[in-house]
Protein backbone atom coordinates (compact mmCIF):
# COMPACT_ATOMS: atom_id res chain seq x y z
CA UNK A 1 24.18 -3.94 -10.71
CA UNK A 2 24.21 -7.66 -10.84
CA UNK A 3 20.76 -9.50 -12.00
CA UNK A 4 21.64 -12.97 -11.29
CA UNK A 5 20.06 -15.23 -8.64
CA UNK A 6 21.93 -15.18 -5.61
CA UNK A 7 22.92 -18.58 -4.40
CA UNK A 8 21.29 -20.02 -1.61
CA UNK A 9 22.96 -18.84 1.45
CA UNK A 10 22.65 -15.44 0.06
CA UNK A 11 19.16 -15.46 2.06
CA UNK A 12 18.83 -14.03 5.45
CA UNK A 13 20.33 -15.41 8.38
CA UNK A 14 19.78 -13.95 11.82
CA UNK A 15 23.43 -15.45 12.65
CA UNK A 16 25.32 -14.66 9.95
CA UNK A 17 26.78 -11.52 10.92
CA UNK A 18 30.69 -10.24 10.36
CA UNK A 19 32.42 -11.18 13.39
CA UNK A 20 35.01 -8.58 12.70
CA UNK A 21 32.09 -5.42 12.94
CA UNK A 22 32.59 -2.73 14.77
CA UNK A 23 28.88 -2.53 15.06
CA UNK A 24 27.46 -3.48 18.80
CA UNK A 25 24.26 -5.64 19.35
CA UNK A 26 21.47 -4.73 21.79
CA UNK A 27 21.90 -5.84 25.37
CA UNK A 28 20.33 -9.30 25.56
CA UNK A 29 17.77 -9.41 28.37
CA UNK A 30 19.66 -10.44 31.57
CA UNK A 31 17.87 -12.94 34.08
CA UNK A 32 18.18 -9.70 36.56
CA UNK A 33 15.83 -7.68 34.06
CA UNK A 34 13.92 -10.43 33.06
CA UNK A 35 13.23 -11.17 37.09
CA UNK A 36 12.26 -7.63 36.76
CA UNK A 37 9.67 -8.13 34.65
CA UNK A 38 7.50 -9.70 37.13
CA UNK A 39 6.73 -6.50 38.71
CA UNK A 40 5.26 -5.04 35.79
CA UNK A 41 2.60 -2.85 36.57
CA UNK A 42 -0.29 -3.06 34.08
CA UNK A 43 -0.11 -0.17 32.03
CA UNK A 44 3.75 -0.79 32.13
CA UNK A 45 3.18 -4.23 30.44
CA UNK A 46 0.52 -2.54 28.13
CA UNK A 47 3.28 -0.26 26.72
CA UNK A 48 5.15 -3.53 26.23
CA UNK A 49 2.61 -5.06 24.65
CA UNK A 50 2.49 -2.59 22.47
CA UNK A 51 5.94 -2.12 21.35
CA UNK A 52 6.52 -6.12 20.66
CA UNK A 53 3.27 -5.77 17.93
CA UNK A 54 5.08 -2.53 16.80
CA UNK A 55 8.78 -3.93 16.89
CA UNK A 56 7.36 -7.39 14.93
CA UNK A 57 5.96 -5.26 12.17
CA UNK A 58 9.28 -3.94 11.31
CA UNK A 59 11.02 -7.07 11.97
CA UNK A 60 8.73 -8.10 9.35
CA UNK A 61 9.04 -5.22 6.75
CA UNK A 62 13.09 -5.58 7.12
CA UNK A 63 12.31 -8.74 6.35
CA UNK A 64 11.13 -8.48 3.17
CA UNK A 65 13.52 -5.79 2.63
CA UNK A 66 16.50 -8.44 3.20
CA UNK A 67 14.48 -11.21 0.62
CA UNK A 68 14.46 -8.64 -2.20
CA UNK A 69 18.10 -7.47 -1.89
CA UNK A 70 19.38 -11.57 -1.63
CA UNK A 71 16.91 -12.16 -4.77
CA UNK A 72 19.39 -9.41 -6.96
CA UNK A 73 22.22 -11.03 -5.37
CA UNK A 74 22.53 -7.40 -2.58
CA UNK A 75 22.25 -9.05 0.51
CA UNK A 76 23.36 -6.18 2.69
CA UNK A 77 25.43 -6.81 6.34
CA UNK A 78 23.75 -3.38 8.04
CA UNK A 79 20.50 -4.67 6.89
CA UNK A 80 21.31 -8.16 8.56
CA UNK A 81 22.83 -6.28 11.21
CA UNK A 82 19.73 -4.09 12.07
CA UNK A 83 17.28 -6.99 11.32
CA UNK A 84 19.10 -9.49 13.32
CA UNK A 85 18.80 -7.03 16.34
CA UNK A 86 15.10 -6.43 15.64
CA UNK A 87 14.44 -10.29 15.90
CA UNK A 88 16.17 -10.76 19.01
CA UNK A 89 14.55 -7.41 20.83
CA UNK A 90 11.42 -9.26 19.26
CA UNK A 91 12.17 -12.40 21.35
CA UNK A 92 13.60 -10.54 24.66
CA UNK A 93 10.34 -8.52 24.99
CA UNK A 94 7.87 -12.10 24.27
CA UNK A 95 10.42 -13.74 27.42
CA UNK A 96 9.75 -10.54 29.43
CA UNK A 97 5.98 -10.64 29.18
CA UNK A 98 6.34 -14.30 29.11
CA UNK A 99 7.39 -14.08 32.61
CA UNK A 100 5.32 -11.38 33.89
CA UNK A 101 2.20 -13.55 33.18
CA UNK A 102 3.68 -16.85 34.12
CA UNK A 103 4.10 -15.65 37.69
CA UNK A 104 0.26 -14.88 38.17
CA UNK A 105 -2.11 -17.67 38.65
CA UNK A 106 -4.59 -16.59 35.88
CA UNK A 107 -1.30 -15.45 33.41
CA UNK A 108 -0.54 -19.90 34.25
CA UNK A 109 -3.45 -20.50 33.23
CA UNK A 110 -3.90 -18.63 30.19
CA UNK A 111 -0.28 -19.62 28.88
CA UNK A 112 -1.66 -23.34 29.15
CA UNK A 113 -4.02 -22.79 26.94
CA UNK A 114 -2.96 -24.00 23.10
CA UNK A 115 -3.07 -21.18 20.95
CA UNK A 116 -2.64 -18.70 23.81
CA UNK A 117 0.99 -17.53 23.66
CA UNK A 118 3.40 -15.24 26.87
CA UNK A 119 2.68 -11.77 25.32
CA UNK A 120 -1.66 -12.50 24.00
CA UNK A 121 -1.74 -13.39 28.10
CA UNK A 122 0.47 -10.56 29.40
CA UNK A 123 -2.22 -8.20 27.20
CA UNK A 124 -5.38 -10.16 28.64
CA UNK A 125 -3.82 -9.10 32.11
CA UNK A 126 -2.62 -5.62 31.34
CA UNK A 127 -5.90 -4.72 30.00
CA UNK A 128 -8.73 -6.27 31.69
CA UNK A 129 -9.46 -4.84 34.93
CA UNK A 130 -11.66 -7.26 36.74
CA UNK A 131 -12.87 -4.81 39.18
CA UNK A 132 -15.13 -3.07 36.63
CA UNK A 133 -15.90 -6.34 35.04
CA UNK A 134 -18.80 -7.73 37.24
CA UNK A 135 -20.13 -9.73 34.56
CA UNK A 136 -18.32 -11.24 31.27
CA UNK A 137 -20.73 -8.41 28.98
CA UNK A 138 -18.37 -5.54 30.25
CA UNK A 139 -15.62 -7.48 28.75
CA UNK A 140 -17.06 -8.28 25.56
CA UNK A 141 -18.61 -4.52 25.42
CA UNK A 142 -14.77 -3.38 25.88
CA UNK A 143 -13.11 -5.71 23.68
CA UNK A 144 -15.70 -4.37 20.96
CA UNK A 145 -17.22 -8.30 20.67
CA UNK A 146 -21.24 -6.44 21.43
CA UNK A 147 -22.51 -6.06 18.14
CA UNK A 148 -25.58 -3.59 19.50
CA UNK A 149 -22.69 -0.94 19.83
CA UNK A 150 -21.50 0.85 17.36
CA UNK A 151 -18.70 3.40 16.59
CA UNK A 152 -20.93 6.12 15.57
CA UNK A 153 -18.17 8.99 14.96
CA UNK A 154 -18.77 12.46 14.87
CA UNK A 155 -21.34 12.74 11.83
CA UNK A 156 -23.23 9.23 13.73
CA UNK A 157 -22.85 11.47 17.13
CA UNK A 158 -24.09 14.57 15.76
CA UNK A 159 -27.33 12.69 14.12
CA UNK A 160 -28.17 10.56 16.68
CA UNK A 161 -28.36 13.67 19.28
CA UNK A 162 -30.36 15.61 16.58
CA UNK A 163 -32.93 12.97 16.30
CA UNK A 164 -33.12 12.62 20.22
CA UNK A 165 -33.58 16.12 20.72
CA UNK A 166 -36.51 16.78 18.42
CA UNK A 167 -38.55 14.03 19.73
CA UNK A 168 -37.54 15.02 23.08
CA UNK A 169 -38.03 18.97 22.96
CA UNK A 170 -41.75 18.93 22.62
CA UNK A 171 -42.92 22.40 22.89
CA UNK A 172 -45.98 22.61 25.31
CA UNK A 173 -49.11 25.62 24.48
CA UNK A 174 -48.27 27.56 27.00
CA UNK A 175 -44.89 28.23 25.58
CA UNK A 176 -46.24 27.93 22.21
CA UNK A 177 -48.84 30.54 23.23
CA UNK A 178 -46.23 32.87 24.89
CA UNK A 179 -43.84 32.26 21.46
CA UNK A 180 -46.75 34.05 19.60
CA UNK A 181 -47.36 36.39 22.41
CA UNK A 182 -44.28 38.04 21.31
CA UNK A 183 -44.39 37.57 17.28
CA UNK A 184 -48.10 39.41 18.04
CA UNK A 185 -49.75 36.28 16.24
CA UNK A 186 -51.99 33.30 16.44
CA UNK A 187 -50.51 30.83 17.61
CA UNK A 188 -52.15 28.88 14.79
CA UNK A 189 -50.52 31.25 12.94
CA UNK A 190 -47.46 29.29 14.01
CA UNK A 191 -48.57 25.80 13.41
CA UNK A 192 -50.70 25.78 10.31
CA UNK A 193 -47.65 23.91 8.25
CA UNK A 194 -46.83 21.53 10.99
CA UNK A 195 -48.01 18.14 11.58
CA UNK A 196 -48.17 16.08 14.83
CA UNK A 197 -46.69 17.51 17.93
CA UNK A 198 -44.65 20.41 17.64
CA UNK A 199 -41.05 20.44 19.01
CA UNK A 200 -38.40 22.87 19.11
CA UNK A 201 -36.45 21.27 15.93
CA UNK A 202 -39.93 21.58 14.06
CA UNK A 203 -40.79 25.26 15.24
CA UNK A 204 -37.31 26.78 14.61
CA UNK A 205 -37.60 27.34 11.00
CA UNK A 206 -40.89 28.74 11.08
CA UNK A 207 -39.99 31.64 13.42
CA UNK A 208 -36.62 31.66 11.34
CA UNK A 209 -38.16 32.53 8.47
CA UNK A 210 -40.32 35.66 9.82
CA UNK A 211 -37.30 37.03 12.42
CA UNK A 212 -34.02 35.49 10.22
CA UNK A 213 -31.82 32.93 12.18
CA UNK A 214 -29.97 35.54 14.85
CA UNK A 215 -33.27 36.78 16.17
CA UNK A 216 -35.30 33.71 16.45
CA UNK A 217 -32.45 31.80 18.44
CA UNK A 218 -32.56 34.69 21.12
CA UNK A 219 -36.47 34.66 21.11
CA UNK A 220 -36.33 30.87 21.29
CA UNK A 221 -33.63 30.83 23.91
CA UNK A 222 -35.24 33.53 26.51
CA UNK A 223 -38.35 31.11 26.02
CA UNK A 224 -37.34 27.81 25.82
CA UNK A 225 -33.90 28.03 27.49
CA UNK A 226 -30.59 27.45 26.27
CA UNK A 227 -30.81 24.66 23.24
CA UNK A 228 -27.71 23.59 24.46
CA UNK A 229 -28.17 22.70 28.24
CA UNK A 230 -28.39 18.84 28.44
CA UNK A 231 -31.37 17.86 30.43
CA UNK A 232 -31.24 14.31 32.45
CA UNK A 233 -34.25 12.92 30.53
CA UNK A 234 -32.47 13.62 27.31
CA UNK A 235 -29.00 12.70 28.72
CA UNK A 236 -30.94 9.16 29.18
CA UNK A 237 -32.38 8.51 26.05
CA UNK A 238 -29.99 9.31 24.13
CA UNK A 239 -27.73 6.69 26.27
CA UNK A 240 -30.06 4.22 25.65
CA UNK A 241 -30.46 5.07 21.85
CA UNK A 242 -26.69 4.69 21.64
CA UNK A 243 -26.77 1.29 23.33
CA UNK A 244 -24.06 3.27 25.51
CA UNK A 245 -23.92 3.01 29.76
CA UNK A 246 -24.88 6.73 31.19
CA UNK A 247 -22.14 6.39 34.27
CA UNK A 248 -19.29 5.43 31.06
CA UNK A 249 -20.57 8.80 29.37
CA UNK A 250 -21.06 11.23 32.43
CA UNK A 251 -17.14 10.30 32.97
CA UNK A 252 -16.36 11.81 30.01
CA UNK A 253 -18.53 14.61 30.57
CA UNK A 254 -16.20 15.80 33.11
CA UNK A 255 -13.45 18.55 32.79
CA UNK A 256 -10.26 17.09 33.44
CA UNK A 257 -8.46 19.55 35.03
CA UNK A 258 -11.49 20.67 37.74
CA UNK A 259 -13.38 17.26 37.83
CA UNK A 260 -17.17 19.70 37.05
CA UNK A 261 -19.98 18.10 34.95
CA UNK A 262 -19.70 20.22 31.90
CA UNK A 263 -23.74 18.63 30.94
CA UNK A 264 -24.12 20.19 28.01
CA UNK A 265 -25.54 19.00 23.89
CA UNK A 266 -21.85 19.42 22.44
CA UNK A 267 -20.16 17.74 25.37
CA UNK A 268 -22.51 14.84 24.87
CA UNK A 269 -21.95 14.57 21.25
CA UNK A 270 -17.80 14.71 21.49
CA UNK A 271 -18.46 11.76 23.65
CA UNK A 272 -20.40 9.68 21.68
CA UNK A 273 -18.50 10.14 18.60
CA UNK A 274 -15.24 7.96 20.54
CA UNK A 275 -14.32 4.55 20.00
CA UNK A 276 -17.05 2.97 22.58
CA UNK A 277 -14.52 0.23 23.28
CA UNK A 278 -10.42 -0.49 23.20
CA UNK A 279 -9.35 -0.81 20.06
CA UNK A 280 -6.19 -2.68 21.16
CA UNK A 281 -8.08 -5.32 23.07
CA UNK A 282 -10.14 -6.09 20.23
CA UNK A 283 -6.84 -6.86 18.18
CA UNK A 284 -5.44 -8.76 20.78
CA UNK A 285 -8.06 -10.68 21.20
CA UNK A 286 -11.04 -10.94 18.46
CA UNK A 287 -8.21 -10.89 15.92
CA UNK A 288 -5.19 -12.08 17.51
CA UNK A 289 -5.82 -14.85 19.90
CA UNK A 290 -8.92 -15.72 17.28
CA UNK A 291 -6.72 -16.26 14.33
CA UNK A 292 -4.26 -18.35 16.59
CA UNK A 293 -7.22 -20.48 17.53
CA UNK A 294 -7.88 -21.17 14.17
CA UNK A 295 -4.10 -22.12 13.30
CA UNK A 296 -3.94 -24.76 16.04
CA UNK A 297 -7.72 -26.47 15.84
CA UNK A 298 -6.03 -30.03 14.43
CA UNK A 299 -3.83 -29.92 17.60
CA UNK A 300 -4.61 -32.77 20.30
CA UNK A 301 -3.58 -30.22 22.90
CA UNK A 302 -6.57 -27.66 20.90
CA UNK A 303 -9.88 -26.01 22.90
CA UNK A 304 -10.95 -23.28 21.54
CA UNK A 305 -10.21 -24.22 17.52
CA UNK A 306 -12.75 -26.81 18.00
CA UNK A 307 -15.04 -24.72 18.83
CA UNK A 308 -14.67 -22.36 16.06
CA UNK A 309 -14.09 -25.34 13.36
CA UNK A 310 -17.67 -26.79 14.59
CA UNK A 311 -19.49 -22.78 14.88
CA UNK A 312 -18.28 -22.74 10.95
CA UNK A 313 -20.06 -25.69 9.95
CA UNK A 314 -23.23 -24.48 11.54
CA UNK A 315 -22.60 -20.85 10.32
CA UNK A 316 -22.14 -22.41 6.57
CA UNK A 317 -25.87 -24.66 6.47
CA UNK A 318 -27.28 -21.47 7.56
CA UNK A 319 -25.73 -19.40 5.44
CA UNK A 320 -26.87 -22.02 2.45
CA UNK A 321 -30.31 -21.96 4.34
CA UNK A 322 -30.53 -18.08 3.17
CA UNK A 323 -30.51 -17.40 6.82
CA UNK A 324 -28.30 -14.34 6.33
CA UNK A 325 -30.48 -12.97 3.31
CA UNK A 326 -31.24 -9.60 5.59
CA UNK A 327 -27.67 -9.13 6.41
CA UNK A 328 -27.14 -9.84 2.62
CA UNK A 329 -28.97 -7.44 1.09
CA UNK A 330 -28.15 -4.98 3.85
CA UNK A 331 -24.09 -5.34 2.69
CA UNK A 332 -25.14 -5.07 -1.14
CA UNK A 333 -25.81 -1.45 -1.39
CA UNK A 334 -22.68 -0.91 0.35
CA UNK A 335 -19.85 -2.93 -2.10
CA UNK A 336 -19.26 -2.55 -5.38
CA UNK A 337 -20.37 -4.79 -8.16
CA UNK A 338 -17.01 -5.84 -9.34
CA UNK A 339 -15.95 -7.50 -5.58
CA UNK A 340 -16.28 -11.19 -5.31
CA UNK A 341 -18.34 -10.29 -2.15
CA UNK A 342 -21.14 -9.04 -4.27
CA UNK A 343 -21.47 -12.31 -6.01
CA UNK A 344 -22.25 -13.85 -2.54
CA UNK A 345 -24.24 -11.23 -1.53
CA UNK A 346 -26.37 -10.98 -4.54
CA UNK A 347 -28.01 -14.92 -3.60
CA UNK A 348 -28.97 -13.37 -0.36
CA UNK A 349 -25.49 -15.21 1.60
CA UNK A 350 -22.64 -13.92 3.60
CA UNK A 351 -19.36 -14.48 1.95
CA UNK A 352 -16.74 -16.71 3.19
CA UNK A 353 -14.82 -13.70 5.30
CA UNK A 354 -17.74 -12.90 7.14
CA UNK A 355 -18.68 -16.79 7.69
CA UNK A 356 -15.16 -17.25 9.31
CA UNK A 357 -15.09 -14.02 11.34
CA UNK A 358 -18.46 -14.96 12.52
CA UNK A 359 -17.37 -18.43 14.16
CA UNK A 360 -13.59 -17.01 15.23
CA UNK A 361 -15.74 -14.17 17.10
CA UNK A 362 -18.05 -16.92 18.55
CA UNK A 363 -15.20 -18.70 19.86
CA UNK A 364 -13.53 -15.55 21.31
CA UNK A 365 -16.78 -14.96 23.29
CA UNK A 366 -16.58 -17.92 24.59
CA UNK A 367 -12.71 -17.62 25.23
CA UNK A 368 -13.79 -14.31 26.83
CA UNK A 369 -16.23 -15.71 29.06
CA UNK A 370 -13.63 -18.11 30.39
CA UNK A 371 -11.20 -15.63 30.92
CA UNK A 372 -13.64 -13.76 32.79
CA UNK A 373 -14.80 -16.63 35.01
CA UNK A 374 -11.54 -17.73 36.21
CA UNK A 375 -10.39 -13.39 36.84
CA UNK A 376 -13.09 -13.11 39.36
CA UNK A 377 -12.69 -16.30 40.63
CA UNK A 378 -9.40 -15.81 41.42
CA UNK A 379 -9.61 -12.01 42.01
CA UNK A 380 -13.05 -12.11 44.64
CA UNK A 381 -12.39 -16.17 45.71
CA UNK A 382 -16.33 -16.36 44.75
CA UNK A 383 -17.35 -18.27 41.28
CA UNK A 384 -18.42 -16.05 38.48
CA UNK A 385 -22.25 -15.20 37.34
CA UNK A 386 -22.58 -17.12 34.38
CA UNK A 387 -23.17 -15.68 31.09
CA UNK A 388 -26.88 -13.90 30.36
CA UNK A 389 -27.20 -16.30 27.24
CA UNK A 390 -26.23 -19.27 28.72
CA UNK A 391 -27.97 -18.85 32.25
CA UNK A 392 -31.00 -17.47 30.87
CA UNK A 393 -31.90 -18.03 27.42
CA UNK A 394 -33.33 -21.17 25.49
CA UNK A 395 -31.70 -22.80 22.00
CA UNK A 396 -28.47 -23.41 21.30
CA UNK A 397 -27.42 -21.03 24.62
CA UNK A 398 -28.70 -23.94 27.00
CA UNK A 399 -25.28 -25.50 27.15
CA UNK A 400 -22.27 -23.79 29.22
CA UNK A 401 -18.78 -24.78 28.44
CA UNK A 402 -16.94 -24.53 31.52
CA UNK A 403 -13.27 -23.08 31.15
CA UNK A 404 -10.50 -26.01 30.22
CA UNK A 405 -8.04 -27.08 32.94
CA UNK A 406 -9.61 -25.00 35.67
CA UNK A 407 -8.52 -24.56 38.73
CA UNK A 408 -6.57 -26.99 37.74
CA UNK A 409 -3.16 -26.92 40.22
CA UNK A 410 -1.94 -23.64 39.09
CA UNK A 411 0.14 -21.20 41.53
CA UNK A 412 1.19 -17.86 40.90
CA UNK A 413 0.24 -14.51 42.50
CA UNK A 414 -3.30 -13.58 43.05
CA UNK A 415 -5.06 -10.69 40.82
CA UNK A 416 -4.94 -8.79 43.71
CA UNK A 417 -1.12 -8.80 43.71
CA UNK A 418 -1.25 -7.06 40.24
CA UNK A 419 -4.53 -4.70 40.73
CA UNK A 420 -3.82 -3.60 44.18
């Protein structure tokens, strides 16, 4: 095996492939498929979406694959082969989304924005349906951007529920009364270890521990009812504890092959413990079209950069203020001692990483909002509500940014077209 350096043009080359190869390419997008493209329907384009993320991932791992083999003088022709086909499937499926957002008025739009690129606006259309976007706060809640909800998973689910249900199972006298009716006790007999008012939760391991677990459940069911039956009182507060939207969790109540309400305790708690928002609009967009931002805020042609460049500075004198120190102490029981974030966290400030994905998520709002103003403007013909923070609250939420460029003279298809 040879461990020299391999001379320059040794490195990876997308065309320099063997002419005489018996080995095909893939079928370059034709301008009949890529006219096809237009009529994309939107979970078709999200599946696109999808696989150009997927398919530039490898692109980049064979990448690196091809660097290492050129650096001990190996360049391989089916790696170059099978990486040079990669790259151009890449660049096929960005022209295909390219076009499927070009040809709506809102996919214009977005594509004139600097930073915003064909397949981050053939996403943005793909997965935001306007229709059950009133407001810009659905969008944020579904791109993940509201920091009141959180993924609570199943241990979060199960605990939350738990805590709901004992405040919310308060066991009234008369039941408490007809309980020791049939133990042929007091009821003070019952109660003399508990404090405050009694609930189910509180109660259980009392009669547990003079029937044993089996018997007390059935005594406590043929009382109390079935611990497992949802009521609507608790269905609601444990919504609202969960920061979650009732109507978004009765949906997932329901059986999906009859369409019945199963309303029960479990149910509830399988619900909870889901992602409460789309994981892949988050990427695409708090991480994605954020970062991109970022790259292009020194451009003339820049928007939304500027923003986040100018949300850092004011992020940073507060963070020096000690206006984080909460937050701050909050993260350092939860890193370890030896991470550079402790050092930050330890003098009661946020660390860098958080400081920039504070101001890149400030600027994606805001991005957001936009996108979500000129949607239902173009989607309902009627201007949007403006934000809750900027059309009600005082400070620094006073001032609304109105989207760049808009209406600007762009023509395309209609939402409608595309949402049916």
């Amino acid at each position: 095996m040879s461990t020299t350096s391999p001379p320059e043009d040794n490195r990876p080359d997308d065309d320099d492939l063997d002419p005489t190869t018996d080995f095909q390419g893939i079928e370059r997008l034709s301008k009949d498929l890529r006219k096809a493209s237009i009529d994309l329907r939107p979970g078709e384009a999200r599946y696109l979406v999808d696989t150009y993320y997927q398919q530039q991932e490898q692109r980049i791992r064979s990448n690196s694959r091809l660097t290492q083999a050129a650096k001990i003088g190996e360049p391989n022709a089916i790696l170059k082969w099978d990486y040079s086909n990669m790259k151009r499937r890449e660049r096929d499926l960005q022209l295909a989304l390219g076009s499927f957002a070009a040809n709506y008025r809102t996919g214009a739009w977005l594509q004139h924005i600097c930073g915003v690129g064909p397949v981050i606006s053939a996403g943005l259309l793909a997965y935001i349906d306007i229709r059950q976007a009133p407001t810009v706060g659905h969008i944020w809640n579904f791109a993940g951007l509201n920091p009141d909800v959180t993924w609570l998973g199943k241990e979060g689910a199960k605990k939350l529920v738990g805590e709901v249900l004992a405040d919310g199972s308060k066991v009234s006298p008369e039941i408490l009364a007809e309980i020791a009716k049939r133990l042929e006790i007091e009821p003070a007999a019952l109660t003399i270890d508990l404090s405050g008012e009694i609930t189910r939760a509180a109660l259980e391991p009392v009669i547990v521990a003079r029937l044993g677990k089996r018997r007390a459940s059935a005594l406590l069911t043929s009382v109390l009812g079935d611990s497992d039956v949802l009521t609507e009182k608790l269905f609601q507060d444990i919504c609202t504890k969960a920061h979650r939207h009732p109507e978004n969790i009765r949906k997932m109540l329901r059986d999906p092959a009859t369409g019945a309400l199963e309303f029960t305790l479990d149910k509830l708690t399988k619900a909870l413990a889901k992602k409460p928002w789309c994981g892949r609009l988050k990427i695409l967009s708090a991480f994605k079209a954020g970062e991109c931002f970022v790259k292009v805020q020194n451009n003339e042609r820049d928007f939304y950069g500027s923003i986040y460049r100018k949300r850092k500075d004011w992020e940073l004198d507060r963070n020096l203020a000690k206006g984080y120190s909460d937050q701050a102490a909050a993260w350092l029981l939860r890193v370890g001692r030896s991470t550079e974030a402790y050092k930050y966290y330890k003098q009661g400030m946020l660390p860098p990483g958080h400081i920039h994905a504070r101001a890149r998520r400030y600027a994606v709002k805001i991005f957001l909002a936009h996108v979500h103003a000129v949607m239902f403007e173009d989607f309902h013909g009627t201007k949007a509500p403006e934000p809750y923070a900027f059309a009600h609250l005082q400070g620094d939420h006073r001032h609304y940014i109105a989207p760049p460029n808009w209406p600007g003279d762009f023509t395309g298809r209609p939402l409608k077209r595309l949402l049916g």
